[in-house]
PDB file of N, CA and C in Angstrom:
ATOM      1  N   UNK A   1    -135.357 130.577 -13.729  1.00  0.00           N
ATOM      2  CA  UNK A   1    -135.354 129.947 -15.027  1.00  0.00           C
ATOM      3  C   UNK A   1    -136.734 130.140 -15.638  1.00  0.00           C
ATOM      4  N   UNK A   2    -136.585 130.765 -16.882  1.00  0.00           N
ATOM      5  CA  UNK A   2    -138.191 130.769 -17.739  1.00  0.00           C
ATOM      6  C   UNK A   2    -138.538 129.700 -17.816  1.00  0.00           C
ATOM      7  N   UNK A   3    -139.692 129.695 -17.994  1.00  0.00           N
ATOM      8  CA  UNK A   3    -140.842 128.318 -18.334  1.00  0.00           C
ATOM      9  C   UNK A   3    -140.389 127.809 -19.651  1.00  0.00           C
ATOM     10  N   UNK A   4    -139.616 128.680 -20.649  1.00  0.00           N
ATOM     11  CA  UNK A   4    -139.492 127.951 -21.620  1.00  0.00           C
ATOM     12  C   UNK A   4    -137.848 127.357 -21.815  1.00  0.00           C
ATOM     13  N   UNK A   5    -137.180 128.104 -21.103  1.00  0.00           N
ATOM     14  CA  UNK A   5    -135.888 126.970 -20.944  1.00  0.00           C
ATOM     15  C   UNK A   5    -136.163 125.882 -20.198  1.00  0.00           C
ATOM     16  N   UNK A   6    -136.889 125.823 -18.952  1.00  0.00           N
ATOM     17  CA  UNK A   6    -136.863 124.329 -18.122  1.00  0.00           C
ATOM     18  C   UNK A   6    -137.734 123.654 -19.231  1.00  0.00           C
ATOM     19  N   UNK A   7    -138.688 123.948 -20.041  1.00  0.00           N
ATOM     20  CA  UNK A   7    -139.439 123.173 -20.652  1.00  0.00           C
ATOM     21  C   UNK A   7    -138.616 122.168 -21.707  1.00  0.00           C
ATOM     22  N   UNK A   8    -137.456 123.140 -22.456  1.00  0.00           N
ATOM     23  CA  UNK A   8    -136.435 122.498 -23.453  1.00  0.00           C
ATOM     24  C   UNK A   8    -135.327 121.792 -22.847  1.00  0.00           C
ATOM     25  N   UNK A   9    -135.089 121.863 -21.650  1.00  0.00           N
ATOM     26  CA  UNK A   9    -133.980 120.927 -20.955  1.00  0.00           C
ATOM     27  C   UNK A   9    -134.818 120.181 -20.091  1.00  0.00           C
ATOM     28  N   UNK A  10    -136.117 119.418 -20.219  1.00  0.00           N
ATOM     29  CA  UNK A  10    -136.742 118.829 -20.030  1.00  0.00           C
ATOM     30  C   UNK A  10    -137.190 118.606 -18.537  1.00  0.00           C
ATOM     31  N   UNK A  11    -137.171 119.714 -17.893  1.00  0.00           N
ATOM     32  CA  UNK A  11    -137.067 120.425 -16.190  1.00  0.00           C
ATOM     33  C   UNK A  11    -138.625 120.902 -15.724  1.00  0.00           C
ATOM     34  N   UNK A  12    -139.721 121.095 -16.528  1.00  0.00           N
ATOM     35  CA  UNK A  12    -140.801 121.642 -16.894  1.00  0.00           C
ATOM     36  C   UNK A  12    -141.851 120.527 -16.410  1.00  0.00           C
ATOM     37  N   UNK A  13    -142.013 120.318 -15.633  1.00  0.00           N
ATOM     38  CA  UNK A  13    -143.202 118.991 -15.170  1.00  0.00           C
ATOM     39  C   UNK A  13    -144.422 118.974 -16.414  1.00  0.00           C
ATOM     40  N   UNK A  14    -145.047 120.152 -16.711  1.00  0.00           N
ATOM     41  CA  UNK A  14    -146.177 120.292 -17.337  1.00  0.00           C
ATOM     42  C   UNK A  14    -145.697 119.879 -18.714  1.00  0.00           C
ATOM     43  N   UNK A  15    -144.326 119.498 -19.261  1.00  0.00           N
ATOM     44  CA  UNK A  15    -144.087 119.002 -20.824  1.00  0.00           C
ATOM     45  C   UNK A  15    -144.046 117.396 -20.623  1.00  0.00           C
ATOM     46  N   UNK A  16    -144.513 116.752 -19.384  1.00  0.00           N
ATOM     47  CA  UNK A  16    -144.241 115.422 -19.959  1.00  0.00           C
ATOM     48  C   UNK A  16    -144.986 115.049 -20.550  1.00  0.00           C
ATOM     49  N   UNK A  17    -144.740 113.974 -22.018  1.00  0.00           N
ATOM     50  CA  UNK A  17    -145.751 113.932 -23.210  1.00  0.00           C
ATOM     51  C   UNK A  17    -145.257 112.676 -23.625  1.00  0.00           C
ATOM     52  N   UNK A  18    -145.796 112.264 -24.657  1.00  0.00           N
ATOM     53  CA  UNK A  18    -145.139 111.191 -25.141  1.00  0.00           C
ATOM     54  C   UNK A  18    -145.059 109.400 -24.270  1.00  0.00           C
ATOM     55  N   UNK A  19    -144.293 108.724 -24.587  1.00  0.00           N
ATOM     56  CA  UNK A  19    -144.242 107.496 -24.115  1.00  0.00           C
ATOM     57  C   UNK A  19    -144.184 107.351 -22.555  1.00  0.00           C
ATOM     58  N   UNK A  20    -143.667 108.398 -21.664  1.00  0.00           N
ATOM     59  CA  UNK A  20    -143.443 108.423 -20.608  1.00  0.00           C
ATOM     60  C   UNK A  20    -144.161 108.978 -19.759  1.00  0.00           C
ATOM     61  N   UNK A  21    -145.302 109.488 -20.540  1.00  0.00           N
ATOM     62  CA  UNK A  21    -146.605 110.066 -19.842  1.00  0.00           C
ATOM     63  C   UNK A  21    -147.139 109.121 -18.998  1.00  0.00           C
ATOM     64  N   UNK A  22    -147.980 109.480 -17.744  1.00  0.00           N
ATOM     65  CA  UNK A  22    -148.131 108.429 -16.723  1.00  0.00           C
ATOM     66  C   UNK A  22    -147.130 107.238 -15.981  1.00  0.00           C
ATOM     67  N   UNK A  23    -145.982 107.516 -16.547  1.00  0.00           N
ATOM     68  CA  UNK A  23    -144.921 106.308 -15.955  1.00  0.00           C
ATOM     69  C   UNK A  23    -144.585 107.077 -14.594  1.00  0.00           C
ATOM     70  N   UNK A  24    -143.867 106.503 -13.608  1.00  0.00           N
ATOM     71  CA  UNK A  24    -143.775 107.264 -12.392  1.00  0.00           C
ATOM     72  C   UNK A  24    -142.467 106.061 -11.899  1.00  0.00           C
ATOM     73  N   UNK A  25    -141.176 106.693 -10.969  1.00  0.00           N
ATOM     74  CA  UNK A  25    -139.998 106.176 -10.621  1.00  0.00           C
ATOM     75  C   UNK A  25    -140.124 105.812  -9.142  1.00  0.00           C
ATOM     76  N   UNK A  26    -139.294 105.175  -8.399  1.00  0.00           N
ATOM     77  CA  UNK A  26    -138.668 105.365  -7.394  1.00  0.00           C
ATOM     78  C   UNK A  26    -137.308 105.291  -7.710  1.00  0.00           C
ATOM     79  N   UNK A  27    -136.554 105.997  -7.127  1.00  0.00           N
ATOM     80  CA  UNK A  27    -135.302 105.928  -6.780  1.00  0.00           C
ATOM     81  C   UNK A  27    -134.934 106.256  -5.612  1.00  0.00           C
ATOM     82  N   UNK A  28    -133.546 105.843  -5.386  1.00  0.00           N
ATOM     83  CA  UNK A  28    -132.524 106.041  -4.287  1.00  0.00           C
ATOM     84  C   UNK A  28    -131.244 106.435  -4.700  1.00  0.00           C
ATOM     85  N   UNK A  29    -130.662 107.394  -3.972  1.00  0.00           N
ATOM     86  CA  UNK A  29    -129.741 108.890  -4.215  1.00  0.00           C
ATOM     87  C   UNK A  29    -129.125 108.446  -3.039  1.00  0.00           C
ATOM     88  N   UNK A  30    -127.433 108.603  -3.341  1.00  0.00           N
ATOM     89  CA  UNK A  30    -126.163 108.418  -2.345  1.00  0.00           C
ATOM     90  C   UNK A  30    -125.325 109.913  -2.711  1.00  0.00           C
ATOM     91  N   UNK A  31    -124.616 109.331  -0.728  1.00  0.00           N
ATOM     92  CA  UNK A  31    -123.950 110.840  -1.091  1.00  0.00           C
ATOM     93  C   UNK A  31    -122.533 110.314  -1.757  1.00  0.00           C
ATOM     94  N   UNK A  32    -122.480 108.606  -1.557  1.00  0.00           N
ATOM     95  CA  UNK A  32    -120.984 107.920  -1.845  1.00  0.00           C
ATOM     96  C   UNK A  32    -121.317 106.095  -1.875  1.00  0.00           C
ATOM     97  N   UNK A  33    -120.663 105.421  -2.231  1.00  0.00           N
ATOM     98  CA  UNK A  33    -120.867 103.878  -1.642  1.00  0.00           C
ATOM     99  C   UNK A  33    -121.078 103.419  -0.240  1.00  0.00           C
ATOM    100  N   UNK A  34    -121.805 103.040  -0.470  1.00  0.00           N
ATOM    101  CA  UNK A  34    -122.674 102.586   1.607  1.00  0.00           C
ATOM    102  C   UNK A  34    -122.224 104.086   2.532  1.00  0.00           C
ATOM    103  N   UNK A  35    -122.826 105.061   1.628  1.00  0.00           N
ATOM    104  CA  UNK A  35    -122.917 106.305   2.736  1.00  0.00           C
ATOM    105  C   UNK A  35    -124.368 106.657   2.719  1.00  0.00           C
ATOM    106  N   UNK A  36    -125.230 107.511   2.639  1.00  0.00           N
ATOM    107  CA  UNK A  36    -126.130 108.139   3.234  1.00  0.00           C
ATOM    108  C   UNK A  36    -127.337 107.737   1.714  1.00  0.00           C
ATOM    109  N   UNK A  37    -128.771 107.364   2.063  1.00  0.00           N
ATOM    110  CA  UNK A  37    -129.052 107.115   0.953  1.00  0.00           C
ATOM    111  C   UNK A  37    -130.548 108.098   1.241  1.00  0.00           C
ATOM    112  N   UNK A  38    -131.128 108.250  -0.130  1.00  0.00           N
ATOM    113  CA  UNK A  38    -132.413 109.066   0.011  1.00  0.00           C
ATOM    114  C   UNK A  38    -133.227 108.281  -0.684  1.00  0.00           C
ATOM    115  N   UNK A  39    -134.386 107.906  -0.244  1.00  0.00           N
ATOM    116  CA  UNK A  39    -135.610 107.361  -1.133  1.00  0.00           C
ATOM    117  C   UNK A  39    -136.519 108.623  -1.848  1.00  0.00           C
ATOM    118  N   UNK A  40    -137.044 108.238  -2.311  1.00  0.00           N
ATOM    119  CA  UNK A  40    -137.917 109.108  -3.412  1.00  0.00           C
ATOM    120  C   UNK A  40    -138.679 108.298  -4.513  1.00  0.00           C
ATOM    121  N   UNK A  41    -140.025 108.798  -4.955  1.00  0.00           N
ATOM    122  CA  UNK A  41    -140.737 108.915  -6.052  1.00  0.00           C
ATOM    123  C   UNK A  41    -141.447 110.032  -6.408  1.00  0.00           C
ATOM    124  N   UNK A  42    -141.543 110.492  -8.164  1.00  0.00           N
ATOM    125  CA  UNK A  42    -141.503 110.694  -8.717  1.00  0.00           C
ATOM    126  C   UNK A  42    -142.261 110.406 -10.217  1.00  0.00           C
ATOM    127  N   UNK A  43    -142.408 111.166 -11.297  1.00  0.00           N
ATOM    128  CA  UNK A  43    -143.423 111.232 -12.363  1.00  0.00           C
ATOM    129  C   UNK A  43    -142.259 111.615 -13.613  1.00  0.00           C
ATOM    130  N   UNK A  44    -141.276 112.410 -13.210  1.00  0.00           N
ATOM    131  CA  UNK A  44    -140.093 112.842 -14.324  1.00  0.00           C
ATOM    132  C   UNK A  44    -139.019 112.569 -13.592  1.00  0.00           C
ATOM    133  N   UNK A  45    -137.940 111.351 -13.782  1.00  0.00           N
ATOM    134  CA  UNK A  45    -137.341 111.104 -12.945  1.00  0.00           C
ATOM    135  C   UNK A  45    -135.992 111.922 -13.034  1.00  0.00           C
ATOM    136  N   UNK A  46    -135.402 112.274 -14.827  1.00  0.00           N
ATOM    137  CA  UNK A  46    -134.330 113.138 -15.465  1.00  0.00           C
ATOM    138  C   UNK A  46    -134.490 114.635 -14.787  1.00  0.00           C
ATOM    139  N   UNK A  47    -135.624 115.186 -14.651  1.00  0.00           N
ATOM    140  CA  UNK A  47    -135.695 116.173 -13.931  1.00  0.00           C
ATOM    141  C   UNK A  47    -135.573 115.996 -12.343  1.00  0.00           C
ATOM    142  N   UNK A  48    -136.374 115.052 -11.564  1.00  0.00           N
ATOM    143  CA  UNK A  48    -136.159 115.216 -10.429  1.00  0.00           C
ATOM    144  C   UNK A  48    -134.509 114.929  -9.424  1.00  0.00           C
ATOM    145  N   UNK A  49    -133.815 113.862 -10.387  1.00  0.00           N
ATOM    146  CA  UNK A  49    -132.594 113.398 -10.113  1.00  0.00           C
ATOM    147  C   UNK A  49    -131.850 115.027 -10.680  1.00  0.00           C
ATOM    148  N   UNK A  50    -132.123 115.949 -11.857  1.00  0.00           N
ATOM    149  CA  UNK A  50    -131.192 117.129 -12.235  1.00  0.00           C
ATOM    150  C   UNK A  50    -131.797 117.695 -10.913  1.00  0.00           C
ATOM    151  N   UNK A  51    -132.954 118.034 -10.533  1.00  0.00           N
ATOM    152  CA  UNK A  51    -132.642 118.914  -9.308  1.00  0.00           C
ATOM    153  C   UNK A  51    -131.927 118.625  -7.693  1.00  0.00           C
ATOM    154  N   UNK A  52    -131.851 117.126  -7.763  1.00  0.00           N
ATOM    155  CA  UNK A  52    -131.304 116.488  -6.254  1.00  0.00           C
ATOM    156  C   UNK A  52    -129.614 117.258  -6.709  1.00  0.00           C
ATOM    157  N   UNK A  53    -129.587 116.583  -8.393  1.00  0.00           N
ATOM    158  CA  UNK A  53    -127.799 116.693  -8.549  1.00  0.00           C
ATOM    159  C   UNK A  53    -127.232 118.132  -8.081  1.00  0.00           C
ATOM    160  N   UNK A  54    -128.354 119.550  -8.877  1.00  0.00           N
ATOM    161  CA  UNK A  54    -127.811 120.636  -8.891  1.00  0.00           C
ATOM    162  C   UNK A  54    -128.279 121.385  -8.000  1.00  0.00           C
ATOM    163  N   UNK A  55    -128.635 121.037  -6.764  1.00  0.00           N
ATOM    164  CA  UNK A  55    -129.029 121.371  -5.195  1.00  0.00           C
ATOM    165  C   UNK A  55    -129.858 122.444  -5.166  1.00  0.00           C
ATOM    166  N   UNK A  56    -131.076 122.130  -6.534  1.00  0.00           N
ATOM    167  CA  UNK A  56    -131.859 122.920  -6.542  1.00  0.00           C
ATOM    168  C   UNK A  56    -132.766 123.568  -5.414  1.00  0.00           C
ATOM    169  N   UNK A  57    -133.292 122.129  -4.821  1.00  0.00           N
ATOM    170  CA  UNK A  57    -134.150 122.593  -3.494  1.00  0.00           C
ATOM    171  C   UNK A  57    -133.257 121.837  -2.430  1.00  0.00           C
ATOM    172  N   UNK A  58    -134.021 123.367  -1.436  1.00  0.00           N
ATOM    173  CA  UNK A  58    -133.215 122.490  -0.222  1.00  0.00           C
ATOM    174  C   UNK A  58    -133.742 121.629   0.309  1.00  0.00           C
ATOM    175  N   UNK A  59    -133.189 120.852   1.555  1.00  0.00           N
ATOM    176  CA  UNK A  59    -133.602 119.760   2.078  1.00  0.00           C
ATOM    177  C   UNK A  59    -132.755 118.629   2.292  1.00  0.00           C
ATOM    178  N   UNK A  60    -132.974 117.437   2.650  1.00  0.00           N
ATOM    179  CA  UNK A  60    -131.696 116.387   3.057  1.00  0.00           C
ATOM    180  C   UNK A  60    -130.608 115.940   1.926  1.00  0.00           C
ATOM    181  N   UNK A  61    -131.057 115.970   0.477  1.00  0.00           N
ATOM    182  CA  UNK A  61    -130.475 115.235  -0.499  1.00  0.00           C
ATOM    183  C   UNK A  61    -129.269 116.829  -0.520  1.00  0.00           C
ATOM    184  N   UNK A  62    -129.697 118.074  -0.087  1.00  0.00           N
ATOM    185  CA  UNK A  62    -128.644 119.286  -0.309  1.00  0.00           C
ATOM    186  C   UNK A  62    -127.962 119.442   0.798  1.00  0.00           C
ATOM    187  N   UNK A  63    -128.469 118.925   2.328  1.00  0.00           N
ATOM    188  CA  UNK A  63    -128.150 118.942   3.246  1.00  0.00           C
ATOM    189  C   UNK A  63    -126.462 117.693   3.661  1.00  0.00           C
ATOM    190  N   UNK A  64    -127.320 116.891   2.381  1.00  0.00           N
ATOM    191  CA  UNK A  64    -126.332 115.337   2.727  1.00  0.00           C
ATOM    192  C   UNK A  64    -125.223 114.735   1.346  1.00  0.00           C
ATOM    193  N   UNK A  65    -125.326 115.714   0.699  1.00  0.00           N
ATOM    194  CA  UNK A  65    -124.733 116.036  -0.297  1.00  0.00           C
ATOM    195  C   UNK A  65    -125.336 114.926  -1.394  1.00  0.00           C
ATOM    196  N   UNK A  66    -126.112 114.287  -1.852  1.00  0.00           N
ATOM    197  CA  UNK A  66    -127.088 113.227  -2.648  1.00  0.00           C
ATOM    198  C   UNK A  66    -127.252 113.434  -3.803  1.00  0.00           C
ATOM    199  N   UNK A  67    -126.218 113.123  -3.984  1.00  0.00           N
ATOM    200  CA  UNK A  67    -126.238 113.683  -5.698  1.00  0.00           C
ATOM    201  C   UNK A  67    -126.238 112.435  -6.638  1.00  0.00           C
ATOM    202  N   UNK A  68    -125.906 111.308  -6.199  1.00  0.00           N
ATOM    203  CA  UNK A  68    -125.817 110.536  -7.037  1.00  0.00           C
ATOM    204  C   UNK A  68    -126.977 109.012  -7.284  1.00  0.00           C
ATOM    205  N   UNK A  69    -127.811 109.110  -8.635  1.00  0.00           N
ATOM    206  CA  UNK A  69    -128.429 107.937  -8.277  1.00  0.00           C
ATOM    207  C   UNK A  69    -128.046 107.038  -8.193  1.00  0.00           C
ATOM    208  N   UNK A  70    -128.349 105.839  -7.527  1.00  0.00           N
ATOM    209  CA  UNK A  70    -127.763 104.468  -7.586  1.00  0.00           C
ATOM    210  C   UNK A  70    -128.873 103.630  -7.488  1.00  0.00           C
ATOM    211  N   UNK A  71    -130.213 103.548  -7.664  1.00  0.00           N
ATOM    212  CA  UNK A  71    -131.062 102.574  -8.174  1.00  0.00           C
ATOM    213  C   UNK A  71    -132.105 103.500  -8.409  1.00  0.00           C
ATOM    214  N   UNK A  72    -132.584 102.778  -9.144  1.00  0.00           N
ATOM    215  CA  UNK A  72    -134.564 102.846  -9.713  1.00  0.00           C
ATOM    216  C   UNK A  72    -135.087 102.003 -10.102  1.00  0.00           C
ATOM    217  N   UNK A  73    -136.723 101.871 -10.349  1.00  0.00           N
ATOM    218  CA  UNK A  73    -137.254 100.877 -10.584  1.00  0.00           C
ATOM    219  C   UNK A  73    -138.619 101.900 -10.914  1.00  0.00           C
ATOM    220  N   UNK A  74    -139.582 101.595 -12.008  1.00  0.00           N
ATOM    221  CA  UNK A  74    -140.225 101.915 -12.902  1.00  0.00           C
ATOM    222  C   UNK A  74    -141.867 101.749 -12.110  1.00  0.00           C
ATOM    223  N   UNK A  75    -142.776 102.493 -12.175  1.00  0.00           N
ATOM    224  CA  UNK A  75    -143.855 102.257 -12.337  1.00  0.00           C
ATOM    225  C   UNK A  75    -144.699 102.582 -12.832  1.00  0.00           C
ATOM    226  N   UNK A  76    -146.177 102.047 -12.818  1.00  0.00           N
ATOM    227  CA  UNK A  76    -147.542 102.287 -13.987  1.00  0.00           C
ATOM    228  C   UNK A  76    -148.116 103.616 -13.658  1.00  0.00           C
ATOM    229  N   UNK A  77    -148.244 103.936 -12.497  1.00  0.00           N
ATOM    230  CA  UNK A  77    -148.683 105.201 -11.925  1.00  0.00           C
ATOM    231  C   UNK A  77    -147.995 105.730 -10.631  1.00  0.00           C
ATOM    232  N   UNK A  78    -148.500 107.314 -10.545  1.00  0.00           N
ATOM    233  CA  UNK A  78    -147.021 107.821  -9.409  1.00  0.00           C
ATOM    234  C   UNK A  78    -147.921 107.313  -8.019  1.00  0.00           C
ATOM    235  N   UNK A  79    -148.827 106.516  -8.083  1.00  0.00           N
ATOM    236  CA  UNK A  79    -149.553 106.220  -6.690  1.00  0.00           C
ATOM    237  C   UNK A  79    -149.035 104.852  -6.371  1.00  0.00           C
ATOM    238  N   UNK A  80    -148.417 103.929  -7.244  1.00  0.00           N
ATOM    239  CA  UNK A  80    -147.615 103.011  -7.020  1.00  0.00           C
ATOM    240  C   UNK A  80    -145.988 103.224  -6.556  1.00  0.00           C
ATOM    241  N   UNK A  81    -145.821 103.911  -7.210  1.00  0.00           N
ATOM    242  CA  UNK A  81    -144.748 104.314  -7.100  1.00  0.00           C
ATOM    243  C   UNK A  81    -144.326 105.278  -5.593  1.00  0.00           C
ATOM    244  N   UNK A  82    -145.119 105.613  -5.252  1.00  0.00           N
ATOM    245  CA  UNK A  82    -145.465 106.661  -3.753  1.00  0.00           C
ATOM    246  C   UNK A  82    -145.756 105.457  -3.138  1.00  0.00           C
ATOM    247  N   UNK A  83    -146.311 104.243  -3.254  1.00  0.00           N
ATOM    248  CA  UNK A  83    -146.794 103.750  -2.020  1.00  0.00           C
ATOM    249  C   UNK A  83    -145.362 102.682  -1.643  1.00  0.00           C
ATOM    250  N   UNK A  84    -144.934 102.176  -2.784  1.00  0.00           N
ATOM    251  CA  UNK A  84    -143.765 101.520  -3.176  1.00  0.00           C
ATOM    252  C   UNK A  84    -142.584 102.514  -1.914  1.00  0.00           C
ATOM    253  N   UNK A  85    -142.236 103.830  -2.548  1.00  0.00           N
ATOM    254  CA  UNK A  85    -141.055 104.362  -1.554  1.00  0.00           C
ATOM    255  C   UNK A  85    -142.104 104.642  -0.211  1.00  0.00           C
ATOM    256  N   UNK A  86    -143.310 104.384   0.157  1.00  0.00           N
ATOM    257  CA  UNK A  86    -143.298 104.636   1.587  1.00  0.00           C
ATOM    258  C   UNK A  86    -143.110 102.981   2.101  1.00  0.00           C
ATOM    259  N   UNK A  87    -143.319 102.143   1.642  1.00  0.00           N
ATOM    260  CA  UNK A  87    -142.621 100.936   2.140  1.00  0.00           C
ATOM    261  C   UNK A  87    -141.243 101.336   1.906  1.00  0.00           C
ATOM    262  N   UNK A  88    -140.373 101.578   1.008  1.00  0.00           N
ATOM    263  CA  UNK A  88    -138.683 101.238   1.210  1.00  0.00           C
ATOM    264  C   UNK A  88    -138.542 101.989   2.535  1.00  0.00           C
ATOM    265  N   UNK A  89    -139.161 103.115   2.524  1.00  0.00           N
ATOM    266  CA  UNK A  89    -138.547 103.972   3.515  1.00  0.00           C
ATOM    267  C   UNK A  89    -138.632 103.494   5.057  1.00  0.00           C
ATOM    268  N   UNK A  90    -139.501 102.488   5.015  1.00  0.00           N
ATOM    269  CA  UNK A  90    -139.404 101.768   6.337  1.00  0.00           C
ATOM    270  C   UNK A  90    -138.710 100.596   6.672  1.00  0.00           C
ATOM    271  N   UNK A  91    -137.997 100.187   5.441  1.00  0.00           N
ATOM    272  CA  UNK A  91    -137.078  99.045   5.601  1.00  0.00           C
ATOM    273  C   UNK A  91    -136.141  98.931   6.476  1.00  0.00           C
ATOM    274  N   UNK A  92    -134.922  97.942   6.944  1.00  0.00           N
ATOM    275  CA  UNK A  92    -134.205  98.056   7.447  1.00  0.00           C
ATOM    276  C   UNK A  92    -132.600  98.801   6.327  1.00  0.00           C
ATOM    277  N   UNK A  93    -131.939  99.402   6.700  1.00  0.00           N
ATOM    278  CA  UNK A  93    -131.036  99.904   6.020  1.00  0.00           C
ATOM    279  C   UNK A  93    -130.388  98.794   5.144  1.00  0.00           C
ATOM    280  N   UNK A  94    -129.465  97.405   5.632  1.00  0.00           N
ATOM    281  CA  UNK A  94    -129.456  96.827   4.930  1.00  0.00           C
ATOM    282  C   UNK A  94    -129.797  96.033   3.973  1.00  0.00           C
ATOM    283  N   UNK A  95    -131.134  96.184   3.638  1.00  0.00           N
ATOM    284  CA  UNK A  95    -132.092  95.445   2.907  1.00  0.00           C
ATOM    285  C   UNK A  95    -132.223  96.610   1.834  1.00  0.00           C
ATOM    286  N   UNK A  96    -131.914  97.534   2.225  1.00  0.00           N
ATOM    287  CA  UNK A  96    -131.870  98.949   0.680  1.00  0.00           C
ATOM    288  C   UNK A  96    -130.654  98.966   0.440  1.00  0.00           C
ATOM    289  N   UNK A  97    -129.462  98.468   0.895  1.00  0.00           N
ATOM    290  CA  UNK A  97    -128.280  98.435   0.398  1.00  0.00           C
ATOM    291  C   UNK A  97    -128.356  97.107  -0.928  1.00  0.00           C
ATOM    292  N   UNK A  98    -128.938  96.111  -0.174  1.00  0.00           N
ATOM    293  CA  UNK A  98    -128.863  95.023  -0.943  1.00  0.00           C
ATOM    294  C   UNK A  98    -130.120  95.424  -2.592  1.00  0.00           C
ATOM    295  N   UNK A  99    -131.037  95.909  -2.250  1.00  0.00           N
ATOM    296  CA  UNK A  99    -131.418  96.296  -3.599  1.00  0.00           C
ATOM    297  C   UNK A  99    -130.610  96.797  -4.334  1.00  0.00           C
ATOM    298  N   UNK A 100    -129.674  98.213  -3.715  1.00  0.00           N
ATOM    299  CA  UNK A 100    -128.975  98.599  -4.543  1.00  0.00           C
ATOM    300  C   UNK A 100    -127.885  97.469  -5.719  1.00  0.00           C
ATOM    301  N   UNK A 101    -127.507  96.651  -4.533  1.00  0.00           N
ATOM    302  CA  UNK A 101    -126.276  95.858  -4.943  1.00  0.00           C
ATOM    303  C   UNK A 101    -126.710  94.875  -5.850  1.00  0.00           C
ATOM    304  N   UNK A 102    -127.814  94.608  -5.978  1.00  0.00           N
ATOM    305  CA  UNK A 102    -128.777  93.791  -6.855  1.00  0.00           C
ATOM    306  C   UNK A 102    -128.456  94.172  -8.274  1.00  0.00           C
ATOM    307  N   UNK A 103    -128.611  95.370  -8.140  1.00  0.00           N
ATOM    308  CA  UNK A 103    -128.312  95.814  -9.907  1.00  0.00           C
ATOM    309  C   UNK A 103    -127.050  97.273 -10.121  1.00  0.00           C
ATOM    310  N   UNK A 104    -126.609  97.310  -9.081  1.00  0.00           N
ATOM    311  CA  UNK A 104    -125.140  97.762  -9.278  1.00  0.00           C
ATOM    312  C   UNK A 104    -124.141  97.981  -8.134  1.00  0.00           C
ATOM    313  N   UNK A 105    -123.746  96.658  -8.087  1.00  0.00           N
ATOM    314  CA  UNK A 105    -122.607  96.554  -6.641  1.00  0.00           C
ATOM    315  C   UNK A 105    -121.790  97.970  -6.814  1.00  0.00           C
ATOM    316  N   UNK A 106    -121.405  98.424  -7.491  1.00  0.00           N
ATOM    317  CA  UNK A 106    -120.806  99.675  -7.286  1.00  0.00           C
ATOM    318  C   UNK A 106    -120.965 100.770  -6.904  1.00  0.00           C
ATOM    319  N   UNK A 107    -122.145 101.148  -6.940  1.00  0.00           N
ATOM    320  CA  UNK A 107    -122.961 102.316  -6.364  1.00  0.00           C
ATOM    321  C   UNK A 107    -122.263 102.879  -7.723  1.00  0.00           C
ATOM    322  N   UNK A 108    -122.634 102.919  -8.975  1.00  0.00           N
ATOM    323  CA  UNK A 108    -122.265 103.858 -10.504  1.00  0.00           C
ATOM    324  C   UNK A 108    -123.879 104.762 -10.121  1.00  0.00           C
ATOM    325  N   UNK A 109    -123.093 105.632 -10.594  1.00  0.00           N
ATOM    326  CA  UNK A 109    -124.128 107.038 -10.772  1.00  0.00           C
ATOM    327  C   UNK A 109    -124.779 106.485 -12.311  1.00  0.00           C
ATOM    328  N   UNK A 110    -126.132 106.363 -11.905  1.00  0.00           N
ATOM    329  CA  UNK A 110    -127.059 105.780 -13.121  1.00  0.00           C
ATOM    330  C   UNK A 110    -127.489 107.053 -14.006  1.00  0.00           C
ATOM    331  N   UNK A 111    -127.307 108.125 -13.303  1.00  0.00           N
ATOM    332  CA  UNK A 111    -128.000 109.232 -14.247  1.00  0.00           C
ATOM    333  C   UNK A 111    -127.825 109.498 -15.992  1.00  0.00           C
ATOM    334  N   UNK A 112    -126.694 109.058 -15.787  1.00  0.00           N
ATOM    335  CA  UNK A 112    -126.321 109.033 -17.632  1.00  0.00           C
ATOM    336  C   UNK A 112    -127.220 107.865 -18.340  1.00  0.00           C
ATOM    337  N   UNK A 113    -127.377 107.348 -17.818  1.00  0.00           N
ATOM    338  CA  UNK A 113    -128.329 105.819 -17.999  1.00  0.00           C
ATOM    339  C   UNK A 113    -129.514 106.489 -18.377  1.00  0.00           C
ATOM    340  N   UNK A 114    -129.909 107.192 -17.819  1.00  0.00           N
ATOM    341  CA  UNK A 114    -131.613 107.889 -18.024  1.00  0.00           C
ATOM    342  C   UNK A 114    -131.548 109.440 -18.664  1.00  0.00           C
ATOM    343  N   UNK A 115    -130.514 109.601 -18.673  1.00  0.00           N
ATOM    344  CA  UNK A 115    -130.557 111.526 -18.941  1.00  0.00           C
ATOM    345  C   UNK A 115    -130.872 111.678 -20.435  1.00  0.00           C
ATOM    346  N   UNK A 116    -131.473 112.350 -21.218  1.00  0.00           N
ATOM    347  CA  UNK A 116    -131.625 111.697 -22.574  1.00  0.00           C
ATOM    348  C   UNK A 116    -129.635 112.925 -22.971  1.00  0.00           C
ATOM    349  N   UNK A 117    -129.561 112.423 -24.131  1.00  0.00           N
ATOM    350  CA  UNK A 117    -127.914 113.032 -24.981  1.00  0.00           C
ATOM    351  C   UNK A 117    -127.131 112.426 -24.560  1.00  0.00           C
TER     352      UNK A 117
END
């Protein structure tokens, strides 16, 4: 992909600008409801969730089929946000289920929620 299509489908790390400059995510990626979950943070979250979805890189989220988000939560900088998912990632499993269920018992794929169109 050219630098200038990922840049216009907003895939381009080096175009983040605007209001969302310096904001940074965590999320967590299922392969289904209470199946396999992935932690992660992040600086562009629409891009990093399009590459988990379209199995851009490999690795566990392509390995475990993780396509779908089912929580996030916002931060001031990606060093909060990094230190934030290296605590989730040591949680007990059910205690990241229950975040999830906190703000969507269903496990709904949030990506439309954040994707801009």
């Amino acid at each position: 992909m050219t630098n200038e299509i990922g840049a216009a489908l907003g895939l381009d790390p080096r175009a983040a600008t605007g209001a969302n400059c310096g904001m940074a995510w965590v999320y967590f990626m299922a392969n289904r409801r209470f199946g396999t979950i992935y932690a992660g943070a992040t600086n562009n979250l629409v891009r990093r969730v399009w590459e988990h979805r379209s199995d851009v890189v490999p690795g566990f989220t392509r390995t475990h089929q993780c396509h779908l988000l089912v929580w996030f939560e916002e931060h001031q900088s990606i060093y909060s946000a990094m230190q934030r998912e290296h605590n989730i990632k040591h949680w007990r499993r059910d205690w990241k289920v229950a975040l999830i269920e906190g703000v969507n018992p269903e496990w709904d794929d949030l990506y439309f929620q954040v994707a801009p169109g």
